[in-house]
Each structure stands twice: as structure tokens, then as C-alpha cells.
Protein backbone atom coordinates (compact mmCIF):
# COMPACT_ATOMS: atom_id res chain seq x y z
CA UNK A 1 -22.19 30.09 -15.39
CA UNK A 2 -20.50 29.74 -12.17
CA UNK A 3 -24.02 30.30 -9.77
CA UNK A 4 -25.71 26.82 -12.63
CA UNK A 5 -22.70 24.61 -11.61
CA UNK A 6 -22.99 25.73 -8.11
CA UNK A 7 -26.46 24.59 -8.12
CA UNK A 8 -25.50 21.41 -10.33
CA UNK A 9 -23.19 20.15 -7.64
CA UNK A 10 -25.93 20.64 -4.77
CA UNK A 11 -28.16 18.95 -7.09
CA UNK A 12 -25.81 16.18 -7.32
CA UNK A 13 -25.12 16.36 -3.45
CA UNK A 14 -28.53 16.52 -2.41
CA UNK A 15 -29.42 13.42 -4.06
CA UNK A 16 -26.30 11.16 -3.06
CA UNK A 17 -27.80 12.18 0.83
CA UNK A 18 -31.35 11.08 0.30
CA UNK A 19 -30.16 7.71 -2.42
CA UNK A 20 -29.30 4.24 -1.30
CA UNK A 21 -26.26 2.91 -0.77
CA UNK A 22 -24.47 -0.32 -0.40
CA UNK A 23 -21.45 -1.49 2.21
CA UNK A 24 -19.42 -2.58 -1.64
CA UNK A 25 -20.37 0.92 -3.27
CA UNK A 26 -18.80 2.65 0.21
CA UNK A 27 -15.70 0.28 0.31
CA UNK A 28 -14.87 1.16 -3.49
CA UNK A 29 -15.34 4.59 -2.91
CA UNK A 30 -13.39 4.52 0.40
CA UNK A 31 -10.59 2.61 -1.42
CA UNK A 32 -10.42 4.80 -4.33
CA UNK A 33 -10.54 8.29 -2.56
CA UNK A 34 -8.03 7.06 0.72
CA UNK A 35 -5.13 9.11 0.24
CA UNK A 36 -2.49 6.77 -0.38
CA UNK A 37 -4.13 5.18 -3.31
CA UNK A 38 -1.91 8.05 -4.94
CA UNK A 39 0.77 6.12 -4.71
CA UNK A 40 0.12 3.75 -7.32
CA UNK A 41 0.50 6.36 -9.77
CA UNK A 42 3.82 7.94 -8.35
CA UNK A 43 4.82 4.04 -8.34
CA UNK A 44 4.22 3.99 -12.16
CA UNK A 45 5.68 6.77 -12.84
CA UNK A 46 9.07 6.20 -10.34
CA UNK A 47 9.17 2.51 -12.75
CA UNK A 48 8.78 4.44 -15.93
CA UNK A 49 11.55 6.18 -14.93
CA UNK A 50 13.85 4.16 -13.44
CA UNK A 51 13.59 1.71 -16.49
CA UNK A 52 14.24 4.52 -18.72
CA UNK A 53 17.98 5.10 -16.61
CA UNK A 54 18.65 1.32 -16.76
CA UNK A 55 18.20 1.24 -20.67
CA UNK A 56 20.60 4.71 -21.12
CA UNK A 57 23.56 2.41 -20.05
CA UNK A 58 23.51 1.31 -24.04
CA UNK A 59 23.81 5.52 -24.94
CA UNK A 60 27.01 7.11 -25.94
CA UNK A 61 28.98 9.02 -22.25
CA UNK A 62 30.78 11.72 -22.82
CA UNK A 63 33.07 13.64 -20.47
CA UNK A 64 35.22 16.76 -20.77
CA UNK A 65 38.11 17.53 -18.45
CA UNK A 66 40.59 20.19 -18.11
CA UNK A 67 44.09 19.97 -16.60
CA UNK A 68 46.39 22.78 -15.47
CA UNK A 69 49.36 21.67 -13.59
CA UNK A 70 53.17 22.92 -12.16
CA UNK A 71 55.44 20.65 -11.09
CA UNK A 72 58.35 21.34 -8.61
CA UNK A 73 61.31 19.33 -11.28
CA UNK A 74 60.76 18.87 -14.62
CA UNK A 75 62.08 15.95 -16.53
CA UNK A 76 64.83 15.48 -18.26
CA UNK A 77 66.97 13.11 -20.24
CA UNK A 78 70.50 12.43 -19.29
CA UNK A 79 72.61 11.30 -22.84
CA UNK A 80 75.84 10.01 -20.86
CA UNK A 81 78.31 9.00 -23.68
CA UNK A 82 81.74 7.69 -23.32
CA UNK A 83 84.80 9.78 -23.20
CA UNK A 84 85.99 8.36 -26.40
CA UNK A 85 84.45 6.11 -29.21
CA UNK A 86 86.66 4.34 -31.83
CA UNK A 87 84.78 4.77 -35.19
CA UNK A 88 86.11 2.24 -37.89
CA UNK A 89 86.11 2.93 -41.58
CA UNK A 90 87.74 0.50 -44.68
CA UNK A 91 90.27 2.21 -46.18
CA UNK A 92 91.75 -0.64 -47.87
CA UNK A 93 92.01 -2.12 -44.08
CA UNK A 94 90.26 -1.67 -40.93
CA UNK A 95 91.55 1.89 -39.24
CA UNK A 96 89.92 2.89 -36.37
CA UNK A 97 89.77 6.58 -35.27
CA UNK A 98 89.23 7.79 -31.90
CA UNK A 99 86.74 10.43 -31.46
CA UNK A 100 86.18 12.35 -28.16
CA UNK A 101 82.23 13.51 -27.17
CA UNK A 102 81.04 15.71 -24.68
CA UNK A 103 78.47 14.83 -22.04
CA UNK A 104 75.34 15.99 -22.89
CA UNK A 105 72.21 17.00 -20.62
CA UNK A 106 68.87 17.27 -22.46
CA UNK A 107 65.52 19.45 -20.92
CA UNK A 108 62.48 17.62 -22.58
CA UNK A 109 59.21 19.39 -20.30
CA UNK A 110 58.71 22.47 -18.33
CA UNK A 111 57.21 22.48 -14.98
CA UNK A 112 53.86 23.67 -15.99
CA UNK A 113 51.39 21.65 -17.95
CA UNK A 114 48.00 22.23 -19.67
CA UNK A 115 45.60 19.84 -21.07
CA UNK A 116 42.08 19.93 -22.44
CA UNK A 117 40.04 16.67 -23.21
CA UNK A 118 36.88 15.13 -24.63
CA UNK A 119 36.34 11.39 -23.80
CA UNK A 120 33.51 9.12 -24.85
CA UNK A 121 32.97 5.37 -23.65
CA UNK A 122 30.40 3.37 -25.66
CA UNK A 123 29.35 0.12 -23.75
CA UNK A 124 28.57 -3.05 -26.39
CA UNK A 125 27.42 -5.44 -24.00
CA UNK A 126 27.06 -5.31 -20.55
CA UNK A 127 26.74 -9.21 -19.14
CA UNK A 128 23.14 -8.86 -19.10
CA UNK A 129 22.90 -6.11 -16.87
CA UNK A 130 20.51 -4.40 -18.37
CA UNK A 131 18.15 -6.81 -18.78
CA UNK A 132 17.90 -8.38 -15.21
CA UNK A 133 18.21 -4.34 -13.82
CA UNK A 134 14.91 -4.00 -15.54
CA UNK A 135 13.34 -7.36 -14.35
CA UNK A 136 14.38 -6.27 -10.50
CA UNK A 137 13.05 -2.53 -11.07
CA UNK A 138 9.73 -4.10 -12.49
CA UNK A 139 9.66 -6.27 -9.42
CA UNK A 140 10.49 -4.00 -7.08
CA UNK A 141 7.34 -1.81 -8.40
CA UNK A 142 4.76 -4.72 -8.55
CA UNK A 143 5.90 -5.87 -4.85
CA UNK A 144 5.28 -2.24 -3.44
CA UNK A 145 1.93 -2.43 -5.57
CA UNK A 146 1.25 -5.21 -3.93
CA UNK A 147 1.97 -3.63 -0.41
CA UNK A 148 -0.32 -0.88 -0.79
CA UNK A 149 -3.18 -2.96 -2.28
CA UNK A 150 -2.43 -4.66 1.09
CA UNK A 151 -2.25 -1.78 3.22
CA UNK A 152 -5.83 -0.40 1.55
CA UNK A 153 -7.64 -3.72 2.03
CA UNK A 154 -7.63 -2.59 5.58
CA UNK A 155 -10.05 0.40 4.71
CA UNK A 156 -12.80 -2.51 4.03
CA UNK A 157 -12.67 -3.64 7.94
CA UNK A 158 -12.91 0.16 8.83
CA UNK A 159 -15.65 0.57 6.56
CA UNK A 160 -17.47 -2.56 7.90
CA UNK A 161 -17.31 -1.65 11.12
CA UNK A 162 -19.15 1.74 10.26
CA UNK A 163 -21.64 0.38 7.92
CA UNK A 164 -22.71 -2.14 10.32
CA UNK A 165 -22.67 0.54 13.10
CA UNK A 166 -25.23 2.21 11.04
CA UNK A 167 -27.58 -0.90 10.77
CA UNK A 168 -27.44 -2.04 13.99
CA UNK A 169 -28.46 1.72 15.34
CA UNK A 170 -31.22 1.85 12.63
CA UNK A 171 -32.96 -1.42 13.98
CA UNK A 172 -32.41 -0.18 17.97
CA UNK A 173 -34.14 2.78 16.53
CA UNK A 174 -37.32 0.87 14.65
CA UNK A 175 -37.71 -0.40 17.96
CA UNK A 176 -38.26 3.26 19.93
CA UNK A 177 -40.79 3.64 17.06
CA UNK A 178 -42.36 0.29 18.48
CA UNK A 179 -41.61 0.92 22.17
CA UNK A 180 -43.26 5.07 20.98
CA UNK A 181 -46.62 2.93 19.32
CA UNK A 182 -47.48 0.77 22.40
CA UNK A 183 -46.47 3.42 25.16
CA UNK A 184 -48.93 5.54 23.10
CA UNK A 185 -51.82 3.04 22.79
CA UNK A 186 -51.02 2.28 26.64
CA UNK A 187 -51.33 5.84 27.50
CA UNK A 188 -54.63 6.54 25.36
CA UNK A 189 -56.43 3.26 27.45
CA UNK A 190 -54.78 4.57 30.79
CA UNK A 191 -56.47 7.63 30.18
CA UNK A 192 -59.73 6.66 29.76
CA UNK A 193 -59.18 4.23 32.53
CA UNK A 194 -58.32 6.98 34.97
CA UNK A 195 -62.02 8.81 33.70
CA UNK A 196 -63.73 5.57 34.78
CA UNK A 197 -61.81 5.32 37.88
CA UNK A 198 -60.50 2.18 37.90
CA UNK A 199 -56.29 3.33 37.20
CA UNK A 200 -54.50 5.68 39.56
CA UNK A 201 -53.04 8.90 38.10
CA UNK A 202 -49.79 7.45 39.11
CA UNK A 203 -50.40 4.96 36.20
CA UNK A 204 -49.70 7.96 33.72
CA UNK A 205 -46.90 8.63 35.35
CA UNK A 206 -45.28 5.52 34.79
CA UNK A 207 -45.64 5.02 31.18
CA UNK A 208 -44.13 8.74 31.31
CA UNK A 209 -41.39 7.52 32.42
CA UNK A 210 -40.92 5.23 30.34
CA UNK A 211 -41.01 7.07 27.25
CA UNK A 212 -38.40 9.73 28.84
CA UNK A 213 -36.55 7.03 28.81
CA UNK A 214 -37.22 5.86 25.80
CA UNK A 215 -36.56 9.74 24.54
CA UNK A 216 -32.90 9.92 25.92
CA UNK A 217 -32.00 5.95 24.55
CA UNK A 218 -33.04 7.72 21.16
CA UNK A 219 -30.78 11.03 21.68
CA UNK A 220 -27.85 8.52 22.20
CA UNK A 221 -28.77 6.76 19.49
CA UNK A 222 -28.88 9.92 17.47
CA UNK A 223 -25.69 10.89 18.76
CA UNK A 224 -24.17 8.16 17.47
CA UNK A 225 -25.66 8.03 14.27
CA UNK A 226 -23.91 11.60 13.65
CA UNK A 227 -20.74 10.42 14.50
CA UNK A 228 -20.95 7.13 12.24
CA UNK A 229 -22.27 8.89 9.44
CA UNK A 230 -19.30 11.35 9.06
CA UNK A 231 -16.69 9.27 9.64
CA UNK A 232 -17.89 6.90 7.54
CA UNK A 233 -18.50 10.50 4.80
CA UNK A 234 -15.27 11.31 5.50
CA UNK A 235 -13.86 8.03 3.97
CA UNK A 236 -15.93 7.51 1.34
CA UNK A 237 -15.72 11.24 -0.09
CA UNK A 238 -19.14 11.69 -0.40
CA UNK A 239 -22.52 13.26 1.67
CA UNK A 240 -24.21 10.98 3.87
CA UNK A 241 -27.16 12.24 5.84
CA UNK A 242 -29.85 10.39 8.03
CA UNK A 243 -31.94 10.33 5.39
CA UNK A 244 -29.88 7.95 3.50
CA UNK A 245 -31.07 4.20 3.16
CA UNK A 246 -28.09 1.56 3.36
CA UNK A 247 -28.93 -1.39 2.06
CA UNK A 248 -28.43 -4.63 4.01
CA UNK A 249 -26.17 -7.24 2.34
CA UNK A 250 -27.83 -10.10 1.37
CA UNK A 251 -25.88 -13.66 2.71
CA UNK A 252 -24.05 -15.09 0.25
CA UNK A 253 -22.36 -18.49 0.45
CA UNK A 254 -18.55 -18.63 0.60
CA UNK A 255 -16.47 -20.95 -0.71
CA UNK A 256 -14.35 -22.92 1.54
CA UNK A 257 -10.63 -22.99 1.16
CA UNK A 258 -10.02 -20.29 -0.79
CA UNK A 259 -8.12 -17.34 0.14
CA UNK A 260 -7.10 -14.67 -1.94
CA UNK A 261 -5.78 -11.91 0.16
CA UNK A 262 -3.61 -9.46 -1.03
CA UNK A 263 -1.25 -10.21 1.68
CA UNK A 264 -0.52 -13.34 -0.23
CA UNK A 265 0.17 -11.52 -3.23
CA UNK A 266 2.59 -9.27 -1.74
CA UNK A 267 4.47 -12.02 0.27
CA UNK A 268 4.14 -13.65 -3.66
CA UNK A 269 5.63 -10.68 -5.47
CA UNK A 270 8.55 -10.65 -2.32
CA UNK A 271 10.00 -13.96 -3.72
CA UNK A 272 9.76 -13.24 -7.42
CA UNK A 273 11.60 -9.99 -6.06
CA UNK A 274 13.91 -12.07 -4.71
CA UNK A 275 14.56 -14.01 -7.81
CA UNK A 276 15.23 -11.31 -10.20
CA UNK A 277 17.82 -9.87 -7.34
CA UNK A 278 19.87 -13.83 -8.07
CA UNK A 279 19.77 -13.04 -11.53
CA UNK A 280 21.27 -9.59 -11.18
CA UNK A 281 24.07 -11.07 -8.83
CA UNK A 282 24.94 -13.53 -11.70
CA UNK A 283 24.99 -10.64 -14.32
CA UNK A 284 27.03 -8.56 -12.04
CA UNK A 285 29.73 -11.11 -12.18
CA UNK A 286 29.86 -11.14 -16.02
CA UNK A 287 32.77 -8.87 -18.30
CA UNK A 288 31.40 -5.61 -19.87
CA UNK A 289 32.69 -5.20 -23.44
CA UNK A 290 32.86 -1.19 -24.35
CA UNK A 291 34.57 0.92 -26.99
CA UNK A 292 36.40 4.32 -25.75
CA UNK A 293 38.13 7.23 -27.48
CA UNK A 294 39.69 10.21 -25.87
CA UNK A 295 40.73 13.53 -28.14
CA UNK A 296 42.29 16.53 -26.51
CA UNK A 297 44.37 19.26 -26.58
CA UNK A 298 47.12 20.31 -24.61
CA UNK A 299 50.83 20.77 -24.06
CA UNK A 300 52.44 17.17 -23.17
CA UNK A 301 49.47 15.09 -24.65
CA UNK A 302 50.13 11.72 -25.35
CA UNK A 303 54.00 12.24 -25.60
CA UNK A 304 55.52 13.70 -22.63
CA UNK A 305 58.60 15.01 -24.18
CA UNK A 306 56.74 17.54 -26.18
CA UNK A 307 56.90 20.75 -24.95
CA UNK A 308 54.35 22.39 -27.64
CA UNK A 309 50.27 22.68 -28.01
CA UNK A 310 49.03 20.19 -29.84
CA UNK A 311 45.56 17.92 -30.38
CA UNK A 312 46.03 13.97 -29.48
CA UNK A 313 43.46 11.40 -29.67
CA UNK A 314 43.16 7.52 -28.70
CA UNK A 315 40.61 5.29 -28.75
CA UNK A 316 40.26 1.65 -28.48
CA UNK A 317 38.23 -1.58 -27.00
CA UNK A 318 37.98 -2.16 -23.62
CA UNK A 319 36.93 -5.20 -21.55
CA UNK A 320 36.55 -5.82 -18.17
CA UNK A 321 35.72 -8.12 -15.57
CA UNK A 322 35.64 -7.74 -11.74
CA UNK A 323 35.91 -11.29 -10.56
CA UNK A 324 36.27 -9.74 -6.80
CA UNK A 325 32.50 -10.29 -6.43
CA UNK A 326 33.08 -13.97 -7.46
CA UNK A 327 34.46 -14.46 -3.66
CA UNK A 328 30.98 -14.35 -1.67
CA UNK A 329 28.86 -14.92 -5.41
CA UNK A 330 27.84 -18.67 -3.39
CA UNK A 331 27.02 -17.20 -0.38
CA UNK A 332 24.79 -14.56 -2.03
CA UNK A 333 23.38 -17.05 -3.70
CA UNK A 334 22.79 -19.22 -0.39
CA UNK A 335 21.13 -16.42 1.28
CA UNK A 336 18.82 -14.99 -1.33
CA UNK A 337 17.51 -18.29 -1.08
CA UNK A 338 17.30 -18.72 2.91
CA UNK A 339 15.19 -14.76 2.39
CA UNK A 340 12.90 -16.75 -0.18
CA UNK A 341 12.27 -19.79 1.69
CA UNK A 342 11.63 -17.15 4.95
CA UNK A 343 9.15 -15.68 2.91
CA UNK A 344 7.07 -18.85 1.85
CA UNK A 345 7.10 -19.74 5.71
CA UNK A 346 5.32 -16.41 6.14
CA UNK A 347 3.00 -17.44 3.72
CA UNK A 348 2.32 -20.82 5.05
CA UNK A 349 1.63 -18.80 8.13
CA UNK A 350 -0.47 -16.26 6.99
CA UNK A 351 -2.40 -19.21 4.79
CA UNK A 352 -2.49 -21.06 8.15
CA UNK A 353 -4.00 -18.19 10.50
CA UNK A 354 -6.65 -17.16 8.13
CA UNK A 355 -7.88 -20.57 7.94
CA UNK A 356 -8.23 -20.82 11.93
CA UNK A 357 -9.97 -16.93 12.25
CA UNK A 358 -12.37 -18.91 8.78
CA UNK A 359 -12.82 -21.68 11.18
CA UNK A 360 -13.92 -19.46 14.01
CA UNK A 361 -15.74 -17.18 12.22
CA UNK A 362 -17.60 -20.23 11.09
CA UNK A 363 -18.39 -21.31 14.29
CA UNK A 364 -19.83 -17.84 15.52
CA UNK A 365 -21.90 -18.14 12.38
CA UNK A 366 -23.34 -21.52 13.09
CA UNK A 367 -24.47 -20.25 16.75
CA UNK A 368 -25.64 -16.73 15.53
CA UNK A 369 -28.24 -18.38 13.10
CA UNK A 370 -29.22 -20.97 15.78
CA UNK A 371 -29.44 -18.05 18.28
CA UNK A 372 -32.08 -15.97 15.40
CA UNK A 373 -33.72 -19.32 14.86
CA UNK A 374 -34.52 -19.15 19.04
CA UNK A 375 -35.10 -15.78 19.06
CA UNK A 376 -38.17 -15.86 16.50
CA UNK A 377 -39.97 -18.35 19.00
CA UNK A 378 -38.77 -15.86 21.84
CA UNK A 379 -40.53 -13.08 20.13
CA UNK A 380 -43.44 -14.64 19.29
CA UNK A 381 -43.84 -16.00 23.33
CA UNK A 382 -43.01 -12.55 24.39
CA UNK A 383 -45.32 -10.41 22.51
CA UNK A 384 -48.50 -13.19 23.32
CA UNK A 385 -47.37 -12.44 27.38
CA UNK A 386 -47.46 -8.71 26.46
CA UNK A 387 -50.78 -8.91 24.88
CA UNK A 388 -52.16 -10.96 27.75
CA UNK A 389 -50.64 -8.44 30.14
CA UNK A 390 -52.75 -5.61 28.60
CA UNK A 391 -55.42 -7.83 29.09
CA UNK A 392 -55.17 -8.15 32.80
CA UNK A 393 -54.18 -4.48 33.48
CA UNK A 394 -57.24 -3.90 31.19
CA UNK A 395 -59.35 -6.24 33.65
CA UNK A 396 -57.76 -4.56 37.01
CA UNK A 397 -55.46 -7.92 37.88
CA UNK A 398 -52.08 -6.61 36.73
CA UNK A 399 -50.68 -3.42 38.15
CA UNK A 400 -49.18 -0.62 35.32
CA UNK A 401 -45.38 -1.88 36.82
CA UNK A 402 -46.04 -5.68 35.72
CA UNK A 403 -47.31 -4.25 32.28
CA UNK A 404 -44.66 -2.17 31.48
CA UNK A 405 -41.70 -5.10 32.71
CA UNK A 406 -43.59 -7.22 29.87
CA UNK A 407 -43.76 -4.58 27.39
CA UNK A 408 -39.90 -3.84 27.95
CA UNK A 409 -38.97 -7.65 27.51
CA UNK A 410 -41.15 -8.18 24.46
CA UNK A 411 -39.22 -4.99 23.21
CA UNK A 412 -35.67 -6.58 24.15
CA UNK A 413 -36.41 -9.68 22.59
CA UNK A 414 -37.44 -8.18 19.32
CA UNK A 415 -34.65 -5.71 19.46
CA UNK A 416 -32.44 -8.81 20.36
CA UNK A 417 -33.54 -10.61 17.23
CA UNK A 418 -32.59 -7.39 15.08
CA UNK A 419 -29.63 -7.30 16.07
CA UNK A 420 -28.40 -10.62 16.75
CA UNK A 421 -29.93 -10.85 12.37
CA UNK A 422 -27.20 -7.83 11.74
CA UNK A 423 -24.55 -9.23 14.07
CA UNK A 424 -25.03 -12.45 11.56
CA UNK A 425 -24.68 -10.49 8.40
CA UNK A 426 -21.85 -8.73 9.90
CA UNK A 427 -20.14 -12.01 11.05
CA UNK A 428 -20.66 -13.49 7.18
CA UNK A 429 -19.24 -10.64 5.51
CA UNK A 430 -16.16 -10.58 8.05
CA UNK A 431 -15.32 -14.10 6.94
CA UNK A 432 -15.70 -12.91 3.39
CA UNK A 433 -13.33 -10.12 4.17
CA UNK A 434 -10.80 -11.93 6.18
CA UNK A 435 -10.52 -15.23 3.04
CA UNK A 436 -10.36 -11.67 0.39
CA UNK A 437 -13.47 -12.25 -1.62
């Protein structure tokens, strides 16, 4: 069973190499196999908790102490009395009767004390605590969402940048496989030339040359290709070889004005942050109404004169307020909003600086598609010289140097147009990248 799924996944991994591909399929992938896109899930999971703690303020807390204790005096109570009282009784007329009392010195506690006791505190409303804790913990999770949505977008430049790598080396390579075809056909008529005697042997020489030349451009070219390929399989999770086709994006209009970057929906989620952080400060300057009970057992409970074990208890309502906070509650207030108003200036500014890069991008755009526009006429003009060059060398009026300049500059122009086309694609779809469609 093991040795099938082997197989299966080579299968599978054999034909992801030799498929076709698109720059939108590679950014996905990228964005959903980049190793931070973990934390969205640990984000969920850190809200799901943290909202759970917020709503256990409403549950029953309990708490058990113990107490042993000596004391260096113990109390007492000190009965002074007069030396002499005069009771009165009737006896058929008042007669009073003087009767003498001792002092007397009374020992109510000893010096060591023990107590044992089980509290509870049940909390009836809390101000509305609870309910703006779990608005700020909410935002608080979205906002840090929103920051790594922001930080990932970032993967889609790196994976442009590749993916465009790729097509731009693919057409400077269709072109050796032009530059291969006419340094061929030139070498099979030099050839037979050279049998005639009417070319030097020199002439073979030169379009040698050439395609050594031509040879090493192509091991760069290869070079590169290798490198691009596994970055760009090392982001995307998944097997890339030369043999896989990647598709060229087509041009797609954009609309103007509209931006939708994630940026802006952090900076978004960073005031509505803010917001729910006023609305805590005003709950945290509201009373808390509770109940509480307290049972124990102990020697010297509740009454402090008692010098035996016994069990107490006391419960009651409590209420309180803290109005300390109510001191600085206006500047708080004052400077959540300054931190919100910063933030919208940020996003004015972000707003603002994407529209100038649009604006330039748009510019580059407009001269990139007049430049392929030029280039097509350029191409056409330069392969009509190379064919009449051939001619000439054919007829003994050009030399093999004069041939092979023109063959090199029709080659350069086409190669030009190539790659000024991808250079436009690449310029469209950073302008589609940079407004976040």
C-alpha cells in the first residue's frame, strides 16, 4: 500500500511539472502555503479564547484561605468600677445602701489564632464591561487579521517578479532558437559557397562564432531559469520544471479610482479598534454590583472575644465604584481620538501615494504600448535589411561581417519587441497589484 501511494504522489508530481500554470494560480498557492498564513488560525483560536475569559467574569469565584497567627499581647477588657455604688431600694422610703466592688480585669483572646475560610463573590452587573471587553478583543483580532492579510499581499509582488522573470527568459530564449535557424541556414549556403569558391573559409568561422556565442547567452539563460524556477517552487509549494508552460496574462482593463488594498483595511480596522477601546474607558468608569458570602471556621471568627472553635458565615451585597479613573476619563477620551484622526491621515496618505505610483504606472503603460506599436515596424524594416543582406553576401557584395551585424540587429529588434510586449504585461498587472484588484 505504501510503494501505490508512493507512485500516486509522483504521478501527481510529475504532472503538476509538465501542466500549465497561471501567475493567479501561483500567487494563491504562494499565499496559502507562506508560513505565516498560520497565524490566522492561532488568531481564531487566541479570540475564541480570550472571549471565553471575558464572559467567565458573570461565573461564581471562589477562594479558600487559611490563617494561623500568634500575637505578642493579647486583648483584654479592663471592667474599672467605682470603689463604692449606692444601690437604692423602697422600703416604704428611699434608703440607699452602699456597696463596695472590686476592680476587675477580664482576658477575652489568647495570643494564638486559627482560622479557616471559604469565600465566594458573585458579580450581577459589571457597568458593561463585559460587553465592550468582547467588542475590543473582537477588534483587536480582526485588526491583526487585517495586518497579516497585509503583510501576505506582499508575496504577490515577489511572485510577480518571478513569474515575469520566467517569461521574459522564455522569449530571450525563442530568440536563440531564431538566432540557431538562420546561423544554420547561413552556415549550410556558406558551405556550399566555400565548394564553389567564391567565400573564404574564414566565413565559417565567423558564423561559428557567433553561435558560441549564442551557446553561452543560452547557458546564462539556463542558469537563470533554474534559479527562478525554484524560488518561485519554493513559494508556491509545488514542482516546477522547464517543461512547465506559464501562461501569459491576458490585459485586462482596470478601473480607475478604485483601490482596495488591504493596507486600507487594516488602517480601517485600527480606528474601529480604537473605538471599542472609548467604549471600554466609559465602562471602566461605571459601579460593579456583586453579591459575596464568606463561611469559615476558626477560633476568633467573626467575634473576637471568643476564645473557642467555631463556624461563622457572612454574606451580603456589595457595590463599588472607582471614580479615581474619572480624573484623566476627558483626556483619554481626547487622545483616543487624536490616535483615530492620526490614523485616517495615514489613510489619506496611503490613498494619496497609490494614486501617484497608478498615475505613473499609467504613464509607463502609455509609452510601453507606443514603444511595441514602433517596434512592429522596426521588426518588419529589420528583417527586409537582413533578407537583402543575404542577398548581397549571396551575390559576393557584402562581406560575412556586414551579414552577421544585420542578422544580430534584426534579432535585437525582435527580441526587443518580446520583451518590451512582457515588460507591458508586467507593467499592467503591477498597477493591478499596487490599486489591490
Amino acid at each position: 500500500m505504501l510503494s501505490v501511494s508512493l507512485r500516486g504522489q509522483e504521478v501527481v508530481k510529475d504532472s503538476l511539472r509538465e501542466k500549465s500554470i497561471s501567475i493567479e494560480e501561483c500567487q494563491q498557492w504562494a499565499m496559502e502555503n507562506y508560513p505565516a498564513i498560520k497565524q490566522h488560525d492561532l488568531l481564531e483560536k487566541a479570540k475564541e479564547y480570550t472571549l471565553s475569559n471575558i464572559a467567565r467574569v458573570y461565573r461564581p469565584e471562589f477562594g479558600l484561605s487559611g490563617v494561623a497567627s500568634w500575637q505578642s499581647e493579647r486583648m483584654e477588657l479592663d471592667l474599672k468600677m467605682p470603689e463604692k455604688v449606692n444601690i437604692s431600694m423602697d422600703l416604704n422610703g428611699p434608703v440607699n445602701i452602699p456597696v463596695s466592688i472590686p476592680e476587675m480585669s477580664i482576658p477575652v483572646s489568647d495570643r494564638d489564632r486559627y482560622n479557616m475560610s471559604l469565600s465566594l463573590k458573585q458579580a450581577l452587573w459589571t457597568g458593561g464591561r463585559v460587553k465592550a471587553g468582547k467588542e475590543a478583543a473582537k477588534r483587536e483580532i480582526d485588526m491583526m487579521h487585517a495586518g497579516l492579510d497585509a503583510q501576505l499581499y506582499e508575496i504577490k509582488d515577489k511572485v510577480k517578479e518571478l513569474y515575469f522573470g520566467l517569461l521574459m527568459i522564455e522569449g530571450k530564449e525563442k530568440q536563440l532558437d531564431r538566432a540557431d535557424e538562420i546561423l544554420d541556414s547561413l552556415r549550410v549556403r556558406a558551405e556550399v559557397a566555400l565548394k564553389e569558391g567564391v567565400v573564404y573559409e574564414t566565413d565559417l568561422d565567423v558564423i561559428e562564432v557567433e553561435r558560441i556565442k549564442y551557446r553561452q547567452l543560452r547557458m546564462e539563460l539556463e542558469a537563470k531559469r533554474e534559479a527562478c524556477l525554484g524560488v518561485l517552487s519554493m513559494l508556491i509549494r509545488r514542482p516546477l520544471s522547464k517543461e512547465t508552460r506559464l501562461q501569459m496574462p491576458l490585459e485586462v482593463e482596470l478601473e480607475k479610482g478604485e483601490i482596495k488594498r488591504p493596507e486600507l483595511k487594516y488602517l480601517d480596522s485600527k480606528i474601529k479598534r480604537l473605538e471599542a477601546d472609548l467604549k471600554m474607558q466609559n465602562a471602566e468608569n461605571m459601579p460593579k454590583l456583586g453579591l459575596f458570602a464568606t463561611g469559615g471556621y476558626g477560633k476568633s471568627g467573626l467575634n473576637t472575644f471568643d476564645r473557642d472553635f467555631k463556624p461563622y458565615f457572612i454574606g451580603g451585597v456589595m457595590l463599588s465604584w472607582n471614580f479615581g479613573k474619572l480624573n484623566t476619563l476627558k483626556n483619554d477620551r481626547k487622545l483616543k481620538q487624536i490616535q483615530q484622526e492620526s490614523v485616517r491621515v495615514e489613510q489619506e496618505s496611503f490613498i494619496f501615494n497609490t494614486r501617484m505610483e497608478a498615475l505613473m504606472q499609467d504613464s509607463e503603460i502609455r509609452k510601453l504600448r507606443e514603444m511595441v506599436e514602433s517596434d512592429e515596424r522596426v521588426v518588419d524594416l529589420r528583417e527586409a535589411i537582413r533578407q537583402a543582406s543575404e542577398v548581397k553576401y549571396a551575390n559576393g557584395v557584402y562581406t560575412i561581417s556586414e551579414l552577421i551585424t544585420d542578422v544580430n540587429q534584426a534579432l535585437i529588434a525582435q527580441q526587443e519587441k518580446l520583451l518590451r510586449e512582457v515588460e507591458l504585461k508586467m507593467m499592467i498587472y503591477s498597477k493591478k497589484i499596487t490599486l489591490g484588484l
